[in-house]
N, C-alpha and C. Protein backbone atom coordinates (compact mmCIF):
# COMPACT_ATOMS: atom_id res chain seq x y z
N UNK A 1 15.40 -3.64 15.54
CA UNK A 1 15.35 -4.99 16.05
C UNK A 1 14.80 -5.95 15.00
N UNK A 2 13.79 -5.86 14.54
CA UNK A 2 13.23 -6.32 13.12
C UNK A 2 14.04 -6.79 12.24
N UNK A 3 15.17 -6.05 12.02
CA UNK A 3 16.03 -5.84 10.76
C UNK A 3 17.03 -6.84 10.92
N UNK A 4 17.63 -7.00 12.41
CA UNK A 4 17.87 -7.42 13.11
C UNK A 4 17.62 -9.23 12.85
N UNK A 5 16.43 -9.77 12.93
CA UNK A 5 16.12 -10.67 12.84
C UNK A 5 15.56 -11.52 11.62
N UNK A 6 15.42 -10.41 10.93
CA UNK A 6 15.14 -10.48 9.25
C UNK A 6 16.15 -11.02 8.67
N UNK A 7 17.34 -10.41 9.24
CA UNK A 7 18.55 -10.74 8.87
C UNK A 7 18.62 -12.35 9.16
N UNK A 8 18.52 -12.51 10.08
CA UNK A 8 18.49 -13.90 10.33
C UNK A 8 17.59 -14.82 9.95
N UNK A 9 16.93 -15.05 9.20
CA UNK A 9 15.80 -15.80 9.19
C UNK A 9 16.65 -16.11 7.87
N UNK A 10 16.43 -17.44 7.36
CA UNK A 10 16.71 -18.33 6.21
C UNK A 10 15.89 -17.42 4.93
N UNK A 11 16.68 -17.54 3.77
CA UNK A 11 16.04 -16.93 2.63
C UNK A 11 15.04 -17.83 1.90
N UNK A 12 14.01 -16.83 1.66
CA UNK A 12 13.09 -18.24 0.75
C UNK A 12 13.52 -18.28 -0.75
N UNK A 13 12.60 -19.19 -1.20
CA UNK A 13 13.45 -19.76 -2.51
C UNK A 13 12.13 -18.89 -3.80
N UNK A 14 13.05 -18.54 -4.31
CA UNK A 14 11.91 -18.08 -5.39
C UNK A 14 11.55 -19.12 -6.53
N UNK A 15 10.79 -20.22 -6.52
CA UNK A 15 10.18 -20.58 -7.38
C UNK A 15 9.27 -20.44 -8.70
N UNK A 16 10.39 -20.69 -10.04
CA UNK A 16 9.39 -20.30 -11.11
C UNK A 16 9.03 -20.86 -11.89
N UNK A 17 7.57 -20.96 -12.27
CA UNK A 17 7.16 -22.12 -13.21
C UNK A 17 7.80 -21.56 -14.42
N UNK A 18 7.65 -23.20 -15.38
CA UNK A 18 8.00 -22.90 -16.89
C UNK A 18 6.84 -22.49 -17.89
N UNK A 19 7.31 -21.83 -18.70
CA UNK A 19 6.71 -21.27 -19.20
C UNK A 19 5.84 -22.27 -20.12
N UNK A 20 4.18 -22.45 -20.20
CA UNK A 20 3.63 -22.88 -20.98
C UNK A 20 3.88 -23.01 -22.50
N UNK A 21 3.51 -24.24 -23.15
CA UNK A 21 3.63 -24.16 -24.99
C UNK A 21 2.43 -23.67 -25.12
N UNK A 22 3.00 -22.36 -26.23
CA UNK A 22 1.86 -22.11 -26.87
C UNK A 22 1.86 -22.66 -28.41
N UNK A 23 0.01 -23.10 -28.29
CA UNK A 23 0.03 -23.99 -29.76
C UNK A 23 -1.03 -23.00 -30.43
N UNK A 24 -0.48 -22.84 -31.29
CA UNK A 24 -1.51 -21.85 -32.38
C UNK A 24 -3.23 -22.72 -32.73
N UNK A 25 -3.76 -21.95 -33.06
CA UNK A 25 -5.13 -22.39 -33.41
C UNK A 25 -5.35 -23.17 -34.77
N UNK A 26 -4.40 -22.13 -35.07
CA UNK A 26 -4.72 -22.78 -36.92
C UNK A 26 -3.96 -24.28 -37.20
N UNK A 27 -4.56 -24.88 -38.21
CA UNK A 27 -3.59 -26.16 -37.84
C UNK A 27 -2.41 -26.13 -39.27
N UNK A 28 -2.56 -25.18 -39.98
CA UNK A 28 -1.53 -24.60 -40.68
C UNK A 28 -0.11 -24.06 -40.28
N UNK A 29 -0.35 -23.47 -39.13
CA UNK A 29 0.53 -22.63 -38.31
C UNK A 29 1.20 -23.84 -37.60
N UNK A 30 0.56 -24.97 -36.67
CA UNK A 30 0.53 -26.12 -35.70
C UNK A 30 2.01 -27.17 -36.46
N UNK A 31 1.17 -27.21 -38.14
CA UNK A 31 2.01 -28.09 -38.91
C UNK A 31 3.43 -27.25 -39.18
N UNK A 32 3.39 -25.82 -40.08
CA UNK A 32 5.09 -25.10 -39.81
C UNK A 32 5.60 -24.78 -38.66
N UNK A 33 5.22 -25.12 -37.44
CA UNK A 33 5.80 -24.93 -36.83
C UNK A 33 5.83 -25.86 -35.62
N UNK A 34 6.12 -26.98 -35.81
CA UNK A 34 5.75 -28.18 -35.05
C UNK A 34 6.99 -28.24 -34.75
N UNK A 35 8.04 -28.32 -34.94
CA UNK A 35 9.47 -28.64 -34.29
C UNK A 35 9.35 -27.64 -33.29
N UNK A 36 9.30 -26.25 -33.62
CA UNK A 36 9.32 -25.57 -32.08
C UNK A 36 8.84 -25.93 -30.78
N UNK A 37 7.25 -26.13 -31.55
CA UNK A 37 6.05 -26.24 -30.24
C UNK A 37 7.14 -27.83 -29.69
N UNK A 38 6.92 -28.80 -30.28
CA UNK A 38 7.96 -29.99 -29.54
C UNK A 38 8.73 -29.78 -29.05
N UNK A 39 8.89 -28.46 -29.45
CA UNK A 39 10.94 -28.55 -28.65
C UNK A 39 10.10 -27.93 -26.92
N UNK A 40 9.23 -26.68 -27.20
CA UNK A 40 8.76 -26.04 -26.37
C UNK A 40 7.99 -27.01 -25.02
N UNK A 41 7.49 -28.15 -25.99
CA UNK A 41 6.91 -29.04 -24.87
C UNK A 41 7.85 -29.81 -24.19
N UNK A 42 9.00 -29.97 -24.63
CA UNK A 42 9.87 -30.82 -23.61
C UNK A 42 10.40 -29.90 -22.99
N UNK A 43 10.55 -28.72 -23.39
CA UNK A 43 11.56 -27.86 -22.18
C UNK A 43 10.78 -27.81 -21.26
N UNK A 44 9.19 -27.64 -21.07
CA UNK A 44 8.15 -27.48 -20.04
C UNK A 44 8.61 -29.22 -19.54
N UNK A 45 8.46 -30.20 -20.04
CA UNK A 45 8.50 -31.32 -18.92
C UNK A 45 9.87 -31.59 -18.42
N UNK A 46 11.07 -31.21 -18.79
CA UNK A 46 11.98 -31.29 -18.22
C UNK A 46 12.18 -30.20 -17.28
N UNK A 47 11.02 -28.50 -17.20
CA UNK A 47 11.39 -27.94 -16.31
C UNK A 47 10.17 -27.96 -15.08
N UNK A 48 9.10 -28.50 -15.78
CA UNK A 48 8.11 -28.76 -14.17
C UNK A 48 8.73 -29.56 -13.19
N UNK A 49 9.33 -30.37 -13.39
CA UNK A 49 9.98 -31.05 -12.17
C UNK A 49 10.95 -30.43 -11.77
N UNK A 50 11.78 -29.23 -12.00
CA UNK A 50 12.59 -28.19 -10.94
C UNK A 50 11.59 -27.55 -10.49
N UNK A 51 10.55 -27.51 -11.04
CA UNK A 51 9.71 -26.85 -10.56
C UNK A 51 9.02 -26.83 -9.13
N UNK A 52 8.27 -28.17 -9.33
CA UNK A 52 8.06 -28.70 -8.28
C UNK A 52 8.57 -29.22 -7.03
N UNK A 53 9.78 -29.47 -7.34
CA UNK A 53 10.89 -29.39 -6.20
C UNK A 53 11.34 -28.70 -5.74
N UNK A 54 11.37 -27.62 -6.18
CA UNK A 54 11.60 -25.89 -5.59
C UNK A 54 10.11 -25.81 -4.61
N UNK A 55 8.87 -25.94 -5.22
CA UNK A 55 8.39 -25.53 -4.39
C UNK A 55 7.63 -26.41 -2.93
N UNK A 56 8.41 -27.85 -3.27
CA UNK A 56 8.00 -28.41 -2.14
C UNK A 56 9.54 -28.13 -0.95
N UNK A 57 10.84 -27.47 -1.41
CA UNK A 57 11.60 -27.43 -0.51
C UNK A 57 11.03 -25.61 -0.21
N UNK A 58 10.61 -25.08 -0.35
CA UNK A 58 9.72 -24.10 -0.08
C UNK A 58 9.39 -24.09 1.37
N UNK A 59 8.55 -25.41 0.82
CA UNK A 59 7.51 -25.41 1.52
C UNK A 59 7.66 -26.18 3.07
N UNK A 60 8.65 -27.08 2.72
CA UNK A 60 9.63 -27.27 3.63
C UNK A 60 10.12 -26.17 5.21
N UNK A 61 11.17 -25.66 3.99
CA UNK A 61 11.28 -24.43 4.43
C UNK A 61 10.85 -23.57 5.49
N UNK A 62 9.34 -22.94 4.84
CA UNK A 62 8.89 -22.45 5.35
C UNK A 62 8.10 -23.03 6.62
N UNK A 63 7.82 -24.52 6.63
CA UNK A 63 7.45 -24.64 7.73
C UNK A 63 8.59 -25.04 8.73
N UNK A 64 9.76 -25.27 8.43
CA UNK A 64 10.78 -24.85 9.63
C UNK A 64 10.36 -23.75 10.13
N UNK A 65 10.56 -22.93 8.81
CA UNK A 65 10.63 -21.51 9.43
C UNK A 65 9.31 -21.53 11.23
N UNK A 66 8.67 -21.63 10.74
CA UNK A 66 6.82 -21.74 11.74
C UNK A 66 6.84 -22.00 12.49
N UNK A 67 7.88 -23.10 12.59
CA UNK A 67 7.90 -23.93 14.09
C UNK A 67 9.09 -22.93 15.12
N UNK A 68 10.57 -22.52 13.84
CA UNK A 68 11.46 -21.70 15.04
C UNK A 68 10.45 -20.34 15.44
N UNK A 69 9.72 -19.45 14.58
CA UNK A 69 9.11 -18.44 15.04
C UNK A 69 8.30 -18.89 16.14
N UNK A 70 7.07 -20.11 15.97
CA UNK A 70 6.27 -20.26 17.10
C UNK A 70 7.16 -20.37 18.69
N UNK A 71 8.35 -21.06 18.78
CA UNK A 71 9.21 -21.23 19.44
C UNK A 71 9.99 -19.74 20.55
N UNK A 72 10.41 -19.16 19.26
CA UNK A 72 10.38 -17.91 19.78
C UNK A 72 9.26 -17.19 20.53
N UNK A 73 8.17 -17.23 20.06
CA UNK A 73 7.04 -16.52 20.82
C UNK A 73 6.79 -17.27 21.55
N UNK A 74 7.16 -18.45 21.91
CA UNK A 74 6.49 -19.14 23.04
C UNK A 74 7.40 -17.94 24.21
N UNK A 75 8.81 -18.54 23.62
CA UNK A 75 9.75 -17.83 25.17
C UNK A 75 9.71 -16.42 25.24
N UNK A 76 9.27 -15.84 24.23
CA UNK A 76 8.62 -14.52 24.51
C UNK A 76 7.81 -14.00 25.57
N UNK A 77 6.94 -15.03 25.40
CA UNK A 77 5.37 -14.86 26.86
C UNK A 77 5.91 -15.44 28.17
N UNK A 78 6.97 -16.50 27.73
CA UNK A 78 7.76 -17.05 29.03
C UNK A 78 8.48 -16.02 29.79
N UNK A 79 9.22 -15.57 29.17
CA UNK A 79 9.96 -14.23 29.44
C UNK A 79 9.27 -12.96 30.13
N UNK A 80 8.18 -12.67 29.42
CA UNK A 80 7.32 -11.73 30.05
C UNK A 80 6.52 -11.86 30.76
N UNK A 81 6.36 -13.45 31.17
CA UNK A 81 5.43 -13.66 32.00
C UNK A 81 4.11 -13.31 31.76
N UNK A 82 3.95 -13.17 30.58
CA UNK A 82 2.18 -13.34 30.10
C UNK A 82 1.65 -14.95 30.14
């Protein structure tokens, strides 16, 4: 029965952050390799905002989800007369 209803329930969204720039310590390293780390920092700000929108439709989501489950258990106890 479980399996059943598992089946049915809306899939959640897997949300994944982007991966942090890493900036070296040395400022030798910082200077040869400064085009990367730049490149690395815009791919992070162009991907936190999928980011964050993934996880506010999440979150969304999931509180649909809360309200049809509470729903269900209401008519559950209705049903059984608890």
């Amino acid at each position: 029965m479980s399996a059943l209803l598992a089946a049915s329930v809306a899939e959640a969204n897997t949300c994944f952050p982007p991966v942090q720039p890493y900036v070296p310590q040395e400022p030798e390293a910082v200077r040869e390799y400064s085009e990367l780390i730049m490149q690395d920092f815009e791919t992070y700000f162009s991907q936190i905002g999928v980011y964050l929108q993934c996880l506010d439709e999440e979150r969304q989501r999931a509180f649909v989800e809360a309200q049809e489950v509470s729903e269900q258990y209401r008519k559950f106890f209705a049903a059984t007369g608890r």
